[in-house]
Protein backbone atom coordinates (compact mmCIF):
# COMPACT_ATOMS: atom_id res chain seq x y z
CA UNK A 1 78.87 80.67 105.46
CA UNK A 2 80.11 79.98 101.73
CA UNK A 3 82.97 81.92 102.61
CA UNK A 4 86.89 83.28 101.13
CA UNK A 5 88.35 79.58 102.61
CA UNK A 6 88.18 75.67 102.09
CA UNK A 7 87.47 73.90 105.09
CA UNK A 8 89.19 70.73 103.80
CA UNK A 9 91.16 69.55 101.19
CA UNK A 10 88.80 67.12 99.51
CA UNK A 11 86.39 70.04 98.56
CA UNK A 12 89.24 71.45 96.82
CA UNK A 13 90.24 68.75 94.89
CA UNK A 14 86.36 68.58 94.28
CA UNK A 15 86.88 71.87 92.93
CA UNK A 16 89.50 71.37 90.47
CA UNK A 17 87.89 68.36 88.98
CA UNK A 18 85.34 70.44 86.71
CA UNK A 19 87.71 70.89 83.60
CA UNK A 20 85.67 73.82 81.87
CA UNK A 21 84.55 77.11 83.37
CA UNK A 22 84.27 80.35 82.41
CA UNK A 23 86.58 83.35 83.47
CA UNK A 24 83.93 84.51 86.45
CA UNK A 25 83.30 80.99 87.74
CA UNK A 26 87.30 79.35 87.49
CA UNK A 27 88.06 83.03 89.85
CA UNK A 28 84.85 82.60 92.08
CA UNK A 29 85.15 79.08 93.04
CA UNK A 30 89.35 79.32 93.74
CA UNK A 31 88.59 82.38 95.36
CA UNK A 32 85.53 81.27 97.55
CA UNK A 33 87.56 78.26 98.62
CA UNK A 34 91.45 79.78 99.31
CA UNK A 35 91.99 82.96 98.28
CA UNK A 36 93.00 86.20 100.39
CA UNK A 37 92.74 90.20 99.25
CA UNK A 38 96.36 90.74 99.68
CA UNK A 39 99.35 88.59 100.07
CA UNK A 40 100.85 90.98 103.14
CA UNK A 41 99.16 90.75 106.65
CA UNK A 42 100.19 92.73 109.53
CA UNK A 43 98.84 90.67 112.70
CA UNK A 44 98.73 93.09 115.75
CA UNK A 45 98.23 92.05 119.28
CA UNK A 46 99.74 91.77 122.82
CA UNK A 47 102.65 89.20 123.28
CA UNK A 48 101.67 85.41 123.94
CA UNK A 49 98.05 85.50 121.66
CA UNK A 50 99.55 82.98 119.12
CA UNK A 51 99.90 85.38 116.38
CA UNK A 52 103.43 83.64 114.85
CA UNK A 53 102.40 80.02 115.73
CA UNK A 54 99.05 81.31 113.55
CA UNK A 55 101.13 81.70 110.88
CA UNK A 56 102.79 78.10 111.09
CA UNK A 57 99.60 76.34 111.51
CA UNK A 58 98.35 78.09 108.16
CA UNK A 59 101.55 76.53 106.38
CA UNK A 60 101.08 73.38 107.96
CA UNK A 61 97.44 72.98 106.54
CA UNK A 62 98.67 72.68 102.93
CA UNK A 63 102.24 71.77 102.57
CA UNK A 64 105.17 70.71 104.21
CA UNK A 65 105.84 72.73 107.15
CA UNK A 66 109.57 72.43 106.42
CA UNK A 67 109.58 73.50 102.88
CA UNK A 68 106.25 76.31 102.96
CA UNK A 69 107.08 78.04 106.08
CA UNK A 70 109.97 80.26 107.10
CA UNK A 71 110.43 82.33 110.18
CA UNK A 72 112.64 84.77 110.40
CA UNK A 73 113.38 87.00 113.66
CA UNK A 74 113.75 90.91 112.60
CA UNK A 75 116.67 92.67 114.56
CA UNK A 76 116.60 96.08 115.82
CA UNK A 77 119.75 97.22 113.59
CA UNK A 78 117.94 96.31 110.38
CA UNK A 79 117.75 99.64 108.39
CA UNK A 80 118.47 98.43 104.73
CA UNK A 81 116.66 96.74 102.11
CA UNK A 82 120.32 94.56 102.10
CA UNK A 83 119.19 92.90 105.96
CA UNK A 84 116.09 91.20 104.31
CA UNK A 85 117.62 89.82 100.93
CA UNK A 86 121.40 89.95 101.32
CA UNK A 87 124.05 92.02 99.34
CA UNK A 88 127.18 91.78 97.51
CA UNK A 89 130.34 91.46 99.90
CA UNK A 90 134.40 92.22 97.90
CA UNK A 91 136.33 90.47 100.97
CA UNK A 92 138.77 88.28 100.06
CA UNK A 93 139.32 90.69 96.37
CA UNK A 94 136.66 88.82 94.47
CA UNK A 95 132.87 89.04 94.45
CA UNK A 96 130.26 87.06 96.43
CA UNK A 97 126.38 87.68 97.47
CA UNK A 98 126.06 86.92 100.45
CA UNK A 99 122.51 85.38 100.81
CA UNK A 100 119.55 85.52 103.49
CA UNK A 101 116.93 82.62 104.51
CA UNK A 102 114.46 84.89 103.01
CA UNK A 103 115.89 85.25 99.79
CA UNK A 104 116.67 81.69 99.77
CA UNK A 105 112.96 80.71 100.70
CA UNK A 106 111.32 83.39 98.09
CA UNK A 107 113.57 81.16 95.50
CA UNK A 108 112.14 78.09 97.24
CA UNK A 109 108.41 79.38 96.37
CA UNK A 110 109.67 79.93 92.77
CA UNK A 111 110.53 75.78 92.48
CA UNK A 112 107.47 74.93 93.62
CA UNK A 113 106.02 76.73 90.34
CA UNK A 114 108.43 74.97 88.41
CA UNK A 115 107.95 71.90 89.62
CA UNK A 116 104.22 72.06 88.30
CA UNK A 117 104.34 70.91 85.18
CA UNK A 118 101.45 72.53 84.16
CA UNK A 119 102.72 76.24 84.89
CA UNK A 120 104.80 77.99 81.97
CA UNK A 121 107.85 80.13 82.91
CA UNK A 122 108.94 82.78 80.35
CA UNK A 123 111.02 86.07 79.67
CA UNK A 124 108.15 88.14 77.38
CA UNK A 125 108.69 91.29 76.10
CA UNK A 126 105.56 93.67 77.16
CA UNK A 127 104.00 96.42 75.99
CA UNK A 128 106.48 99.84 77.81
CA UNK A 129 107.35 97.42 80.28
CA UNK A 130 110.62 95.93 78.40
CA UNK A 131 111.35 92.23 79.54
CA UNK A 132 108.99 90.51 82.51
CA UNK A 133 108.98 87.18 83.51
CA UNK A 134 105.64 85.81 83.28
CA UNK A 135 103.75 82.87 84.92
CA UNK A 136 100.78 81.38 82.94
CA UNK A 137 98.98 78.11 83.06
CA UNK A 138 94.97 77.29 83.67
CA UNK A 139 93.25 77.73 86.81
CA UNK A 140 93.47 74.10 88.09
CA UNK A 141 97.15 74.00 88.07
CA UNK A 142 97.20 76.13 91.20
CA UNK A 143 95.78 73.46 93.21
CA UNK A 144 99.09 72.01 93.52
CA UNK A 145 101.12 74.87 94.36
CA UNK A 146 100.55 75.55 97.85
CA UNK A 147 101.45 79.11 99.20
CA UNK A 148 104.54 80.02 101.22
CA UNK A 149 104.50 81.69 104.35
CA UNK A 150 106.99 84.19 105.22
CA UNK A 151 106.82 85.07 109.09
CA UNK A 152 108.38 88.27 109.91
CA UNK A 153 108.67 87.81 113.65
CA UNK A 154 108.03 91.29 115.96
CA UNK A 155 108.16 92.69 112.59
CA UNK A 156 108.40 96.44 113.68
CA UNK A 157 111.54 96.14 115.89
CA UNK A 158 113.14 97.98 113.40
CA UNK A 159 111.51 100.92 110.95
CA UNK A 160 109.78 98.82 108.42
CA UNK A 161 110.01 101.78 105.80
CA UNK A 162 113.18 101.02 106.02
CA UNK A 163 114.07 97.63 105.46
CA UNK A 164 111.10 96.29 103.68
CA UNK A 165 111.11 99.99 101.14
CA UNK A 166 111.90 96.94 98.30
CA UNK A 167 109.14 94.96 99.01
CA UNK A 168 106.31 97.33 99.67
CA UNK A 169 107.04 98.84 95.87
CA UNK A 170 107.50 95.72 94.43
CA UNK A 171 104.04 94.30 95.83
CA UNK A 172 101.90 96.76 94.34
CA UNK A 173 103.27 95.75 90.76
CA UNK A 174 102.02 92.58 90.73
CA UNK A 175 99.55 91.86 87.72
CA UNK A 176 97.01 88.91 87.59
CA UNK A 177 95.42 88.52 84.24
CA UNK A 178 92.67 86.30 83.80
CA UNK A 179 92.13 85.51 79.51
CA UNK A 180 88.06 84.80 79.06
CA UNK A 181 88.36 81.58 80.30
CA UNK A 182 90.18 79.19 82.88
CA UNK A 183 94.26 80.77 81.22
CA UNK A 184 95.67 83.37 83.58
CA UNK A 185 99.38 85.25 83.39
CA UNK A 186 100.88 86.87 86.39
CA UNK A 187 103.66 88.50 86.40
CA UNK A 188 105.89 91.07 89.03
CA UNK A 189 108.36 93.95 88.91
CA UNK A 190 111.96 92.46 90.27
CA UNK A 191 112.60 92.55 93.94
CA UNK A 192 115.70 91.40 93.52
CA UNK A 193 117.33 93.05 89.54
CA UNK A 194 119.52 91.18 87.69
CA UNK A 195 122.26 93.37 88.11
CA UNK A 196 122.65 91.40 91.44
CA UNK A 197 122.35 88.15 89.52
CA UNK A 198 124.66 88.82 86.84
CA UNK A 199 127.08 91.33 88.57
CA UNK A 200 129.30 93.20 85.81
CA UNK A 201 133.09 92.35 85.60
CA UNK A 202 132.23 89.45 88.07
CA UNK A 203 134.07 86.16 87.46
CA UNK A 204 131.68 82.90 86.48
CA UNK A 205 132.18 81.71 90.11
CA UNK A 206 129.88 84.59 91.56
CA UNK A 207 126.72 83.60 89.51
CA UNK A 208 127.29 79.93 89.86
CA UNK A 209 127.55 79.81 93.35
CA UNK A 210 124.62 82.41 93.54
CA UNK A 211 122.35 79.53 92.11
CA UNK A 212 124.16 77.16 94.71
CA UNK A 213 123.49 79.43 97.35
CA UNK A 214 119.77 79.54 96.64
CA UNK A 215 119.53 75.88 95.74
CA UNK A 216 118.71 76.11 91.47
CA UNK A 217 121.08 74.13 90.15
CA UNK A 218 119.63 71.62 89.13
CA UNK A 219 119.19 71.45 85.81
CA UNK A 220 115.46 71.21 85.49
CA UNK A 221 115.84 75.10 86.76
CA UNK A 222 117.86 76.35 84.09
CA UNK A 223 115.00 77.89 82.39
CA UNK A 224 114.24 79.97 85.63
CA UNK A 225 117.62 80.51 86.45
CA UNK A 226 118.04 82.41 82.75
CA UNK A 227 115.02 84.38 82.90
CA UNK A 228 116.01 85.07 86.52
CA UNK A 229 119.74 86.53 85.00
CA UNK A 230 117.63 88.64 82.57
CA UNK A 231 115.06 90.26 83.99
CA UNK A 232 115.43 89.42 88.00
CA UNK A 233 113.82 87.81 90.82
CA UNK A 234 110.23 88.99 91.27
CA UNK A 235 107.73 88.00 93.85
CA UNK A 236 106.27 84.43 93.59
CA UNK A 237 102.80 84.55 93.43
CA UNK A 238 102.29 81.94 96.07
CA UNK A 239 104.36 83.87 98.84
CA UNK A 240 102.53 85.22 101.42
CA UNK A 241 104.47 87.51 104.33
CA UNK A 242 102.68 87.66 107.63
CA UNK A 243 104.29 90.28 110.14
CA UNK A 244 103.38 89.85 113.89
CA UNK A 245 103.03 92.88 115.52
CA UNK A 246 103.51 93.90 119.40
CA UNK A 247 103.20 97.70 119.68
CA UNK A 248 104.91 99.31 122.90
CA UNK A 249 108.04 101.41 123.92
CA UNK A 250 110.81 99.22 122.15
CA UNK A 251 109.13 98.90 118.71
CA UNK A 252 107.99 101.60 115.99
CA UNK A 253 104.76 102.59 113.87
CA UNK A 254 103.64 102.54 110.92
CA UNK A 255 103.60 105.18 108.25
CA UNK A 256 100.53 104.90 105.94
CA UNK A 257 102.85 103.71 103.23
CA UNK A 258 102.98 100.10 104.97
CA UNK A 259 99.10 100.04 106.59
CA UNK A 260 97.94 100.78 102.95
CA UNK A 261 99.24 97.95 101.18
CA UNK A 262 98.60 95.36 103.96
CA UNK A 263 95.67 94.03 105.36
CA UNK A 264 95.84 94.49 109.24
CA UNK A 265 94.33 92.51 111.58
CA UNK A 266 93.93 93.16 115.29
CA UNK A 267 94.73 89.58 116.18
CA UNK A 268 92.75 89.55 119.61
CA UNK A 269 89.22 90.85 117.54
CA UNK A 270 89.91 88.23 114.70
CA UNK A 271 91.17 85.33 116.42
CA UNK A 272 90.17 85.69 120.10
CA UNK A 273 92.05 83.10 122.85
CA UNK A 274 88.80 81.81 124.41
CA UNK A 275 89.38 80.12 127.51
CA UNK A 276 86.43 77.61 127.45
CA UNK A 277 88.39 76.14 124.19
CA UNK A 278 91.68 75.17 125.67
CA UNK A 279 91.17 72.05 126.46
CA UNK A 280 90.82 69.12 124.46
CA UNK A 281 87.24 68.03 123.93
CA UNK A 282 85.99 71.68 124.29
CA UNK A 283 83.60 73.10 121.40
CA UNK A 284 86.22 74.58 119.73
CA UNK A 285 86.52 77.21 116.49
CA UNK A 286 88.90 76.77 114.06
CA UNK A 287 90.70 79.17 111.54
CA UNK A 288 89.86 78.57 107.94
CA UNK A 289 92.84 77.73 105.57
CA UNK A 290 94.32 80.78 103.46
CA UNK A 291 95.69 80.85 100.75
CA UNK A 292 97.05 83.51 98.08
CA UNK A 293 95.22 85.98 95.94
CA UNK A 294 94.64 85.30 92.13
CA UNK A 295 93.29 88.62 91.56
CA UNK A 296 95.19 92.06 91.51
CA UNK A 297 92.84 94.50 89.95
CA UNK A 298 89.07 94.51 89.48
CA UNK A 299 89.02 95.81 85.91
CA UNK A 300 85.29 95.74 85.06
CA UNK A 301 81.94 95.30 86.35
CA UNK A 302 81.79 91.73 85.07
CA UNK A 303 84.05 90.45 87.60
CA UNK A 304 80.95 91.11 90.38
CA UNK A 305 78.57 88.68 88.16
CA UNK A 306 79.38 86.11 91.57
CA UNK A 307 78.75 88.18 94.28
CA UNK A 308 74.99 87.41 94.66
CA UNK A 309 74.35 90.64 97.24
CA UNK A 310 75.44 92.99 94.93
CA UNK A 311 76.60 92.11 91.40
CA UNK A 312 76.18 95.58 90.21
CA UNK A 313 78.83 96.81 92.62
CA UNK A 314 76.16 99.53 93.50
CA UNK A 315 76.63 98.37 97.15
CA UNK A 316 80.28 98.98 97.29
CA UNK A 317 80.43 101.90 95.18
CA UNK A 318 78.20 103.42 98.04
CA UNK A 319 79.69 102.36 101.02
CA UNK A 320 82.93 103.44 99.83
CA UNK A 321 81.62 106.63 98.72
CA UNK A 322 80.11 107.49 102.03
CA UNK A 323 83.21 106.18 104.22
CA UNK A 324 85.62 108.32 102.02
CA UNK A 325 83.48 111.84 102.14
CA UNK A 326 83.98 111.85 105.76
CA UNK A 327 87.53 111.33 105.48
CA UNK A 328 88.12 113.77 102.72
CA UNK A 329 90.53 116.26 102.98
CA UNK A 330 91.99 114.69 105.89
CA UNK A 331 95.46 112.91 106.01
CA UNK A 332 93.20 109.41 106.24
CA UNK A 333 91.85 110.38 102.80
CA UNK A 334 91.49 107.12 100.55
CA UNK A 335 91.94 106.44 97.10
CA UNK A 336 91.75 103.89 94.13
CA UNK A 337 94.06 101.75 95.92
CA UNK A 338 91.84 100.92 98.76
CA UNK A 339 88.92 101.00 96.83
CA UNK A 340 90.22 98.47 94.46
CA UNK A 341 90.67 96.46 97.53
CA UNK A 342 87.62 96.42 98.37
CA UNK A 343 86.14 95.05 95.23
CA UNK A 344 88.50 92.51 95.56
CA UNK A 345 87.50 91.94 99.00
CA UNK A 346 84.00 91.20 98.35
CA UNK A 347 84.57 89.49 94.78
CA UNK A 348 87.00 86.71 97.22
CA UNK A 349 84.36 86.76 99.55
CA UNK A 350 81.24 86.53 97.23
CA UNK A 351 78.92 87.60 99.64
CA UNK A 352 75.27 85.32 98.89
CA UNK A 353 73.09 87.81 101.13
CA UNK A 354 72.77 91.17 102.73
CA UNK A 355 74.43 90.05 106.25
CA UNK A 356 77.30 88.33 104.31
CA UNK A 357 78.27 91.93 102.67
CA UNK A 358 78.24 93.75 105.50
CA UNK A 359 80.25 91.71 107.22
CA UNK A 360 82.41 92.41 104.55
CA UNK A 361 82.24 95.87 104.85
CA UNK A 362 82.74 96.09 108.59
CA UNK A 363 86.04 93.66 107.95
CA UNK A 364 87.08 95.98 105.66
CA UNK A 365 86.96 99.04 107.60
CA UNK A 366 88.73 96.77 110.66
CA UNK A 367 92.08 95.70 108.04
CA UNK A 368 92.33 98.97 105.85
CA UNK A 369 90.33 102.23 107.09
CA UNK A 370 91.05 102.65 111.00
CA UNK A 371 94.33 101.01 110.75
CA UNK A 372 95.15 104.25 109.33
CA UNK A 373 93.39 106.74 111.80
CA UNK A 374 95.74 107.85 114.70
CA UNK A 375 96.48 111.12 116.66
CA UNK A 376 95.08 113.89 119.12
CA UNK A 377 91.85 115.62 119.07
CA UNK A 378 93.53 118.32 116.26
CA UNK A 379 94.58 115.61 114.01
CA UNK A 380 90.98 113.30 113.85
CA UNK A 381 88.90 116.06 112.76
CA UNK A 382 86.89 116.03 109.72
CA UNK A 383 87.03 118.91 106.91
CA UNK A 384 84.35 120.76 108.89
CA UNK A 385 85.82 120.69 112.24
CA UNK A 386 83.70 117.82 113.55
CA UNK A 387 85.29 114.25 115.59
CA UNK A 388 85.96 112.31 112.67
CA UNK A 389 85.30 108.94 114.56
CA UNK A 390 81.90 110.34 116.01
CA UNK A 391 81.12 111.29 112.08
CA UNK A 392 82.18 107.25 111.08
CA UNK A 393 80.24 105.99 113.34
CA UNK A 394 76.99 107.52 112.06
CA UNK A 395 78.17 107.08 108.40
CA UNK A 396 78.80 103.63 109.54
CA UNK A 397 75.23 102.82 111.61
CA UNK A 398 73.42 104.35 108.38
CA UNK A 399 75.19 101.90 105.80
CA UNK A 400 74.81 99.15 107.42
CA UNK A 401 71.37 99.78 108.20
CA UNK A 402 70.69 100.99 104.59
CA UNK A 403 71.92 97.50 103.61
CA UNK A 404 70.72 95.59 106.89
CA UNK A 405 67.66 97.37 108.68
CA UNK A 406 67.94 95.05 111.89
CA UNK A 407 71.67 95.52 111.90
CA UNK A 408 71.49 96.17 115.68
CA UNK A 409 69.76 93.31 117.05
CA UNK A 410 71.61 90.70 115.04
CA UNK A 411 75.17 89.59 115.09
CA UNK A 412 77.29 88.96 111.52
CA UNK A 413 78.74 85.65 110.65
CA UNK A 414 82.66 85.02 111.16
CA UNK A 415 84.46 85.01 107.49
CA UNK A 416 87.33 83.77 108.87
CA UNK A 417 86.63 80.94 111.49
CA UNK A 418 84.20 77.81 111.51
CA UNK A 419 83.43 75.55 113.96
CA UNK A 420 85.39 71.76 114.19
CA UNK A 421 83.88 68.67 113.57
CA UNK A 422 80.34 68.13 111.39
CA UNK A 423 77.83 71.13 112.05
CA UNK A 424 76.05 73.44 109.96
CA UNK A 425 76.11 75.73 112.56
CA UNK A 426 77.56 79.22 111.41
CA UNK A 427 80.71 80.77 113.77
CA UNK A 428 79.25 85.01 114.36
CA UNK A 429 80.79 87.68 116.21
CA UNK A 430 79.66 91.32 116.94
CA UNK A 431 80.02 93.90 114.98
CA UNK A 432 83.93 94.92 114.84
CA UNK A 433 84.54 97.90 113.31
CA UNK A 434 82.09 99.58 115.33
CA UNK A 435 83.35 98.26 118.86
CA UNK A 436 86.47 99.72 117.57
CA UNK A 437 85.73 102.65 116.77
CA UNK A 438 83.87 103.17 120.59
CA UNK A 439 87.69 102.00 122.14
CA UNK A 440 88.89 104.81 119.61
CA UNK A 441 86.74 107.25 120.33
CA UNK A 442 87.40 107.05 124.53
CA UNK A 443 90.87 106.82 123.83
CA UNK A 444 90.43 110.20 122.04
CA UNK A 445 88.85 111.63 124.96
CA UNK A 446 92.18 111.25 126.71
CA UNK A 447 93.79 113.07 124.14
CA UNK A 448 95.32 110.39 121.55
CA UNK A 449 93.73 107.57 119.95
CA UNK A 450 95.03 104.99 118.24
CA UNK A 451 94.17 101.41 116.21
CA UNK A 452 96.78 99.31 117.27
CA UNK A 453 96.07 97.00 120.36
């Protein structure tokens, strides 16, 4: 399947080598080829799967793994934003941040924008926004900056409302804007505000040996450092954060704040450790390569012109529509977050046919709709009293058969896997989101149900 990933670098360099598109194709083909939804993934699953050493193979399939990946081990004691990207320490009477590898690796993302000469760095002032930094450039400057991968290892040892409060706010102000034809400008709210940077009543030394600490000296960086002192450090576009996930009685949950601005992924239904491929010379599956988003908002209809099984959006609007009545009025209620999600969901995807979009659909309900759903029989009730997971299942069976009639008695191709080697043959899996929702709905019969493996 045409899917969200490349399978190889040479098609992407294929890619980039048409110099004039439009606004719809430059964002379809980077998007078919690389692109994810969201650039935070929550990857659940019992200990020993591979979930962190997925995570380092996806940096090692397009950059350096020693400058694009970064693991980091979350304690048990982390409770402030201050454990993930450092704070300002007075010992010894003078001044000094004291820096962490994940600050210093976010600031190792930002050179590799630099370093493309084709990207433009600026302080702009915007419209009731004040000063933002800004990223612009055309389309086929982003092949060369590869993303970043963040692993946050056993990620919910410690409250992640806590620690990562910063970062989850921060994320959702991050603006891709694409301008008619291959010219986009992104830009991000400050994780990190210059206050920190450029610390009132703080002698020279602290801000130079800030940029020491986080390796921008040079001076080909001075133009980053200054907007950095101005406005702050946002989030790099090309930084991805992967948490792995092992839920049992020394780790915590998550509060729908966190589940709604990642995409989850039940790392055993996604990326399943099949015996009969662990050997060498076994007909084995491979993970595509990922990459970030260039998208943040769908803003108009135009933006579906690519997606072939349903460029009028009708589809989605539908599905949506049907999935949220049955949660209204619940606490699982959704809103234009998670429907903008999943326009950009299918626009990455660009579904060609009817199978292809609802294997969309039934990945999005799997990442960001049951992720969400959790509690007794009280709690998982609809507005009218009935088993909420009994009432998505049938709202489920007649979408998918509204948009697939033979549903049942086929299976949907894999989005995210292909097969090694030359083949044209097509990697499918059942159904997810409604084998899922069956483990749900007999763990519910024993009095609390839950998403998380």
């Amino acid at each position: 399947m045409s899917g969200l990933l490349s399978e190889n670098e040479t098609a992407l360099k294929e890619l980039f080598d048409v110099k004039s598109r439009n606004k719809e194709n430059a964002i379809k083909d980077f998007s078919l080829n690389t692109s994810i939804p969201k650039p935070f993934l929550l990857l659940a699953g019992i200990s020993g799967t591979g979930k962190t050493r997925f995570v380092r193979k996806q940096a090692e399939a397009r950059g350096q793994l020693s400058s694009t990946y970064c693991l980091t081990s979350v304690r048990p004691d982390w409770h402030e934003p201050s454990d993930l990207l450092g704070y300002v320490s007075r010992l010894g009477g003078h001044a000094e941040y004291i820096t962490t590898d994940v600050l210093t690796f976010m600031a190792q993302a930002w050179r590799a924008i630099v370093d493309n000469e084709n990207l433009n760095i600026e302080c702009v002032d915007s419209d009731g926004q004040g000063k933002r930094l800004v990223v612009s450039g055309e389309a086929e400057a982003l092949e060369d900056v590869p993303p970043y991968w963040l692993c946050l290892d056993e990620m919910n040892l410690a409250p992640v409302e806590q620690y990562f409060a910063d970062y989850l706010s921060v994320l959702e102000t991050r603006e891709w804007c694409w301008d008619g034809g291959d010219s986009f400008h992104y830009s991000c709210d400050a994780l990190l505000k210059p206050s920190f940077i450029q610390l009132n009543g703080a002698e020279q030394a602290y801000n130079t040996k800030l940029r020491e600490s986080l390796k921008l000296a040079d001076s080909k960086y001075d133009d980053l450092w200054h907007c950095f002192c101005e406005y702050g450090l946002p989030i790099p576009f090309n930084l991805i954060v992967a948490g792995t996930v092992n839920m049992d009685e020394t780790t915590h949950g998550f509060s729908r704040k966190v589940i709604d601005r990642a995409m989850s992924f039940d790392f055993g239904e996604f990326f399943p450790n099949e015996i009969d491929e662990f050997f060498e010379g076994d007909k084995k599956k491979s993970v595509n390569t990922l990459s970030y988003p260039i998208l943040s908002h769908v803003r108009n209809i135009e933006e579906f012109s690519a997606v072939e099984a349903d460029s009028d959006a009708n589809k989605t609007k539908a599905f949506f529509k049907a999935i949220n009545n049955v949660l209204k009025n619940t606490p699982f209620e959704l809103a234009f977050r998670a429907f903008n999600e999943l326009c950009l969901s299918v626009i990455c995807f660009a579904p060609k046919t009817d199978t292809e979009l609802a294997a969309v659909f039934d990945d999005y309900l799997m990442c960001k709709v049951l992720p969400r759903i959790e509690g007794d029989e009280d709690k998982v009730r609809t507005s009218q009293g009935h088993n909420l997971l009994e009432q998505l299942t049938e709202v489920l069976q007649e979408q998918l058969t509204a948009i697939l009639p033979n549903h049942e008695s086929i299976s949907r191709p894999d989005l995210l896997r292909h097969f090694e080697g030359e083949t044209e043959e097509k990697v499918v899996v059942e159904w997810r989101s409604e084998k899922k929702l069956k483990a749900m709905t007999a763990q519910l019969n024993n009095g609390f149900c839950s998403f998380w493996p």
